[in-house]
N, C-alpha and C. Protein backbone atom coordinates (compact mmCIF):
# COMPACT_ATOMS: atom_id res chain seq x y z
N UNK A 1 94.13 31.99 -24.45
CA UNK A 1 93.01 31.26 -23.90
C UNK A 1 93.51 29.90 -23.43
N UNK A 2 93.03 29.51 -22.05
CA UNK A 2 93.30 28.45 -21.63
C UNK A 2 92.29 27.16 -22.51
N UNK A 3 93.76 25.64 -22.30
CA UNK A 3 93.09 24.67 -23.04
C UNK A 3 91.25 24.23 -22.41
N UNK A 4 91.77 24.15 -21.05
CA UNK A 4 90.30 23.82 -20.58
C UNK A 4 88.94 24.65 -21.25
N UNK A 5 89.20 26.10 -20.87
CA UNK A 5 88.07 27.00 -21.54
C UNK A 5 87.96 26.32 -23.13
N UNK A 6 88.93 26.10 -24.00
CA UNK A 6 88.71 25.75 -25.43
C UNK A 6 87.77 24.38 -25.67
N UNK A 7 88.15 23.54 -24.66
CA UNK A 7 87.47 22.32 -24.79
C UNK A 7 86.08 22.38 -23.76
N UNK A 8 85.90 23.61 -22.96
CA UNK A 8 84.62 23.59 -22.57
C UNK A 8 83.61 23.99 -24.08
N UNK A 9 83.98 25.03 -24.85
CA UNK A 9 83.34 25.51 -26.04
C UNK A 9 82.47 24.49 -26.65
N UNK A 10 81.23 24.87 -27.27
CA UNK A 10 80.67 23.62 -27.52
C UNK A 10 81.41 24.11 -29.42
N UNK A 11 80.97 23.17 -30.64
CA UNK A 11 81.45 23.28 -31.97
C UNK A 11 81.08 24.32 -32.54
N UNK A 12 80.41 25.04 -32.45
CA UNK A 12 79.93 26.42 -33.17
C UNK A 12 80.43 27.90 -32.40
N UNK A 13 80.92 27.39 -31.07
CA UNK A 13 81.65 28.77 -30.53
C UNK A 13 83.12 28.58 -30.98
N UNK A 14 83.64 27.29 -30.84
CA UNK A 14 84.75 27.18 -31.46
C UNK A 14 84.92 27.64 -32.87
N UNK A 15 84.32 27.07 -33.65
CA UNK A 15 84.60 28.15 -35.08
C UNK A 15 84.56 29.48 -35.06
N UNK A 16 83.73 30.15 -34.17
CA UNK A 16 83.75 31.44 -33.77
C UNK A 16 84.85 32.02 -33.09
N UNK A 17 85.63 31.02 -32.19
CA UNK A 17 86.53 31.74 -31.95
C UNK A 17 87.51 31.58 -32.29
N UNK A 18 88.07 30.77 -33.52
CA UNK A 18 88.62 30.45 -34.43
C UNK A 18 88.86 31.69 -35.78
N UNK A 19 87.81 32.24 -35.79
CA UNK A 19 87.48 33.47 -36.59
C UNK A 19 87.58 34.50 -35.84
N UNK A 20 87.67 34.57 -34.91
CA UNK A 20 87.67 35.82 -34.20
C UNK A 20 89.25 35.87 -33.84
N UNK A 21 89.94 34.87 -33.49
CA UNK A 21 91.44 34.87 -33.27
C UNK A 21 92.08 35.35 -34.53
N UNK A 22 91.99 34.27 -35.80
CA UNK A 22 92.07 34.52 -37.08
C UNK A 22 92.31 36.39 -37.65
N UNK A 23 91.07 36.86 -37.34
CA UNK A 23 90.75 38.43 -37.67
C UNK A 23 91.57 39.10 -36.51
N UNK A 24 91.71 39.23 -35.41
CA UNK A 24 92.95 39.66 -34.43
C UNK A 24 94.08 39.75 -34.84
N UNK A 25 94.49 38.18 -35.30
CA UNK A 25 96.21 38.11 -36.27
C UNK A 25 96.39 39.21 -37.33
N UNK A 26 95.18 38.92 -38.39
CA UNK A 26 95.65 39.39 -39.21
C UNK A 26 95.62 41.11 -39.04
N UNK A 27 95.14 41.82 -38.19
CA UNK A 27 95.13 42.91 -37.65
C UNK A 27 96.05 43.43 -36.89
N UNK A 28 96.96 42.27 -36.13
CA UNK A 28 98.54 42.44 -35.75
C UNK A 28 99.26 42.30 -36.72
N UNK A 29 99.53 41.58 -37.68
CA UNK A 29 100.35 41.11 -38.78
C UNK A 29 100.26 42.96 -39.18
N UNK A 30 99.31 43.29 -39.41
CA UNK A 30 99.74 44.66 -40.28
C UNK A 30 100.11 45.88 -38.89
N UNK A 31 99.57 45.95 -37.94
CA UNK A 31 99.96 46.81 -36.59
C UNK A 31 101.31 46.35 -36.82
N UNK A 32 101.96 46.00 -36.94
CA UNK A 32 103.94 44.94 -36.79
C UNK A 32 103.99 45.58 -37.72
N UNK A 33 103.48 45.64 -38.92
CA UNK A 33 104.28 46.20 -40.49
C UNK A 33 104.18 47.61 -39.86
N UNK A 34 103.31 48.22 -39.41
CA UNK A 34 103.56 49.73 -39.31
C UNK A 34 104.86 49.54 -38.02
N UNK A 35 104.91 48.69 -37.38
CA UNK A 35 104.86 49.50 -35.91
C UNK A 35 105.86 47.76 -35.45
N UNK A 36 107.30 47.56 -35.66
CA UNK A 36 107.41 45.81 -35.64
C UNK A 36 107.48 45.87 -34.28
N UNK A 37 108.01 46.94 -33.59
CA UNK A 37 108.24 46.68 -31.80
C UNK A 37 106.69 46.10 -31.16
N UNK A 38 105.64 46.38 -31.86
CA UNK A 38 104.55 46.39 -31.01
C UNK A 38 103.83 44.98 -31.51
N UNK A 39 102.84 44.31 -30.48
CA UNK A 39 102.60 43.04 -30.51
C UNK A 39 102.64 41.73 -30.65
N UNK A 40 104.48 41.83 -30.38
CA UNK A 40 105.06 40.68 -30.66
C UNK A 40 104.97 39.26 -29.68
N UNK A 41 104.04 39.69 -28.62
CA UNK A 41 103.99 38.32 -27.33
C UNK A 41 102.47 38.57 -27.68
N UNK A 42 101.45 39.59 -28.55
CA UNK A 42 100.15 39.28 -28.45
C UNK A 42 99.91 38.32 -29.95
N UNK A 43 101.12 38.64 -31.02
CA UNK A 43 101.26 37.92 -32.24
C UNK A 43 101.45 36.30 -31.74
N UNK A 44 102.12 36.13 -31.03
CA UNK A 44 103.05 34.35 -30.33
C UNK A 44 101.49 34.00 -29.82
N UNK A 45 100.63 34.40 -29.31
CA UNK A 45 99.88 34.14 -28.01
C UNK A 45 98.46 33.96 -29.22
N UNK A 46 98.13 34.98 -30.08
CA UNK A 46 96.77 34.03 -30.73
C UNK A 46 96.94 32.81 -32.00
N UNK A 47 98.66 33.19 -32.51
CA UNK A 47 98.82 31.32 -32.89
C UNK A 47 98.61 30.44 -32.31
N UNK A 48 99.57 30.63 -30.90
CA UNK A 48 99.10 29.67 -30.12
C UNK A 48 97.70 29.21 -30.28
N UNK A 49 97.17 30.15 -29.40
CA UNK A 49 95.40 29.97 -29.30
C UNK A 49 94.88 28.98 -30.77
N UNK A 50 94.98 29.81 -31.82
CA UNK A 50 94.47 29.46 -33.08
C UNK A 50 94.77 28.16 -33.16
N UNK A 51 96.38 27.35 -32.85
CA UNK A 51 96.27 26.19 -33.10
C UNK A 51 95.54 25.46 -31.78
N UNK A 52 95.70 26.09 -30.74
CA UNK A 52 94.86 24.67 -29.74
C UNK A 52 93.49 24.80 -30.36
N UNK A 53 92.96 26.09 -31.10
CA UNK A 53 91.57 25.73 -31.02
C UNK A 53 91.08 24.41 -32.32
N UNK A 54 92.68 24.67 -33.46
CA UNK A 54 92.59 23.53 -34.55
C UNK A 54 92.62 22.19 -33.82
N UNK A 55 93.28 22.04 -32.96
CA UNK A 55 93.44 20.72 -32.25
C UNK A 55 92.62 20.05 -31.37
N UNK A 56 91.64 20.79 -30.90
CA UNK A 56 90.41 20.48 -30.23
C UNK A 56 89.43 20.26 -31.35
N UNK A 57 89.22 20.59 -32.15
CA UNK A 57 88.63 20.39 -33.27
C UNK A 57 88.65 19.12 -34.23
N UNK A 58 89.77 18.57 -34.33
CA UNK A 58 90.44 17.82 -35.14
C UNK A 58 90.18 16.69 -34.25
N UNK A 59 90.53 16.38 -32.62
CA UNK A 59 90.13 15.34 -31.59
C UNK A 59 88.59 14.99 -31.71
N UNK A 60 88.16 16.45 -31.79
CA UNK A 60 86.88 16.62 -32.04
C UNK A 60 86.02 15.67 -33.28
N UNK A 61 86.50 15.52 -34.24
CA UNK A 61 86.39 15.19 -35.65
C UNK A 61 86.57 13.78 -35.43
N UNK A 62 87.80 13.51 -34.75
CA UNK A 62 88.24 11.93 -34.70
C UNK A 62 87.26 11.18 -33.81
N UNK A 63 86.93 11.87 -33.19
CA UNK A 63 86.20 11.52 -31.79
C UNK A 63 87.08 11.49 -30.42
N UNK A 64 88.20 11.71 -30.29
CA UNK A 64 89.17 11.88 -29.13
C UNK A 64 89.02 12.97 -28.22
N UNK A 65 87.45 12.58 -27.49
CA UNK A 65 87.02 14.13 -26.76
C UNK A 65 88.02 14.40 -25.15
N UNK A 66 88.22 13.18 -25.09
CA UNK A 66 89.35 13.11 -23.59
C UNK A 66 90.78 12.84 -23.65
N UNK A 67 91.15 13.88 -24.72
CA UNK A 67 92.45 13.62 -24.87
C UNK A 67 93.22 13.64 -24.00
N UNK A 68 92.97 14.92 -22.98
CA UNK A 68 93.55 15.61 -22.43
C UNK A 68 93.58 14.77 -21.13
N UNK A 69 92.87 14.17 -20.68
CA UNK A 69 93.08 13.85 -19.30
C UNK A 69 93.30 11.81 -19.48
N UNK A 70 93.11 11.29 -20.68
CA UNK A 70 93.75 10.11 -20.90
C UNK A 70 94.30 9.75 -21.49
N UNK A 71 94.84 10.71 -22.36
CA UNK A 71 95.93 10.98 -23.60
C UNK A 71 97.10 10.12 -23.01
N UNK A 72 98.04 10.94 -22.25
CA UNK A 72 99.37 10.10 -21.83
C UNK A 72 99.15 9.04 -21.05
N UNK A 73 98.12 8.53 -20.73
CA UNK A 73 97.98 7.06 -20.45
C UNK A 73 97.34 6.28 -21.37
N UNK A 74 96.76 6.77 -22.40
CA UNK A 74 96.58 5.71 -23.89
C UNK A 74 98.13 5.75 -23.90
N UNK A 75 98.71 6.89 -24.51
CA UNK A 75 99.48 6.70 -25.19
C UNK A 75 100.81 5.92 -24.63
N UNK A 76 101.13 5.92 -23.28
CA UNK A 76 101.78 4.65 -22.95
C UNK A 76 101.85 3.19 -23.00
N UNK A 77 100.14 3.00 -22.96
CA UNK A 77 99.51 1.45 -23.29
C UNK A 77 99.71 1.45 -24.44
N UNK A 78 99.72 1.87 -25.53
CA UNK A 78 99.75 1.77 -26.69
C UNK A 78 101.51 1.36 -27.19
N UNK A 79 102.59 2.28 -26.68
CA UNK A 79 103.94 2.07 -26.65
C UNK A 79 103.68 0.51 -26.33
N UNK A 80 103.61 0.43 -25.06
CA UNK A 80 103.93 -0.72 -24.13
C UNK A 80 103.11 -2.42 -25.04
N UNK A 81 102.21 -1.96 -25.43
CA UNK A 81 101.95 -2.74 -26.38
C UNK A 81 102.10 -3.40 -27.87
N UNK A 82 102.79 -2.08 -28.50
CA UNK A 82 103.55 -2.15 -29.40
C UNK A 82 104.93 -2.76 -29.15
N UNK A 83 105.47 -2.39 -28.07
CA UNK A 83 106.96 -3.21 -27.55
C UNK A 83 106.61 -4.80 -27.52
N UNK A 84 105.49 -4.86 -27.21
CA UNK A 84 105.25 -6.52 -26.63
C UNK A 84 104.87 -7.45 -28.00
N UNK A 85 104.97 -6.82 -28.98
CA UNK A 85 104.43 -7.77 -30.28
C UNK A 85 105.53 -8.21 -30.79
């Protein structure tokens, strides 16, 4: 799942799809024990997911709803300001 779609989610679809990724894994985790050739780029692909959806969540929590599009320009002012003290 793309980041944009995750951060369109409002907080209650996100836990949902947090649980729904969650229950997928653990349903590959055992498909791999029978079977290890099979679902090894669909195993990589809902960690992934699972953590962007922790990390939207967590911005979420902090209040950092625009990470994404002013993130690396806080976070330069912030360097650049820290250099200057």
């Amino acid at each position: 799942m793309e980041l944009n779609k995750i951060r369109s989610l409002s907080d209650d679809e996100l836990a949902a799809q947090e649980k729904t990724s969650a229950e997928q894994l653990f349903r590959i985790r055992f498909q791999m024990a029978m079977d290890p050739s099979s679902g090894a780029k669909k195993l990589r692909e809902l960690r992934k997911d699972i953590a962007r959806i922790k990390t939207v969540a967590r911005e979420r929590s902090l209040g950092i709803r625009g990470a994404s599009k002013d993130g690396a320009t806080a976070t330069t002012s912030a360097k650049a300001k820290k250099g200057a003290r």
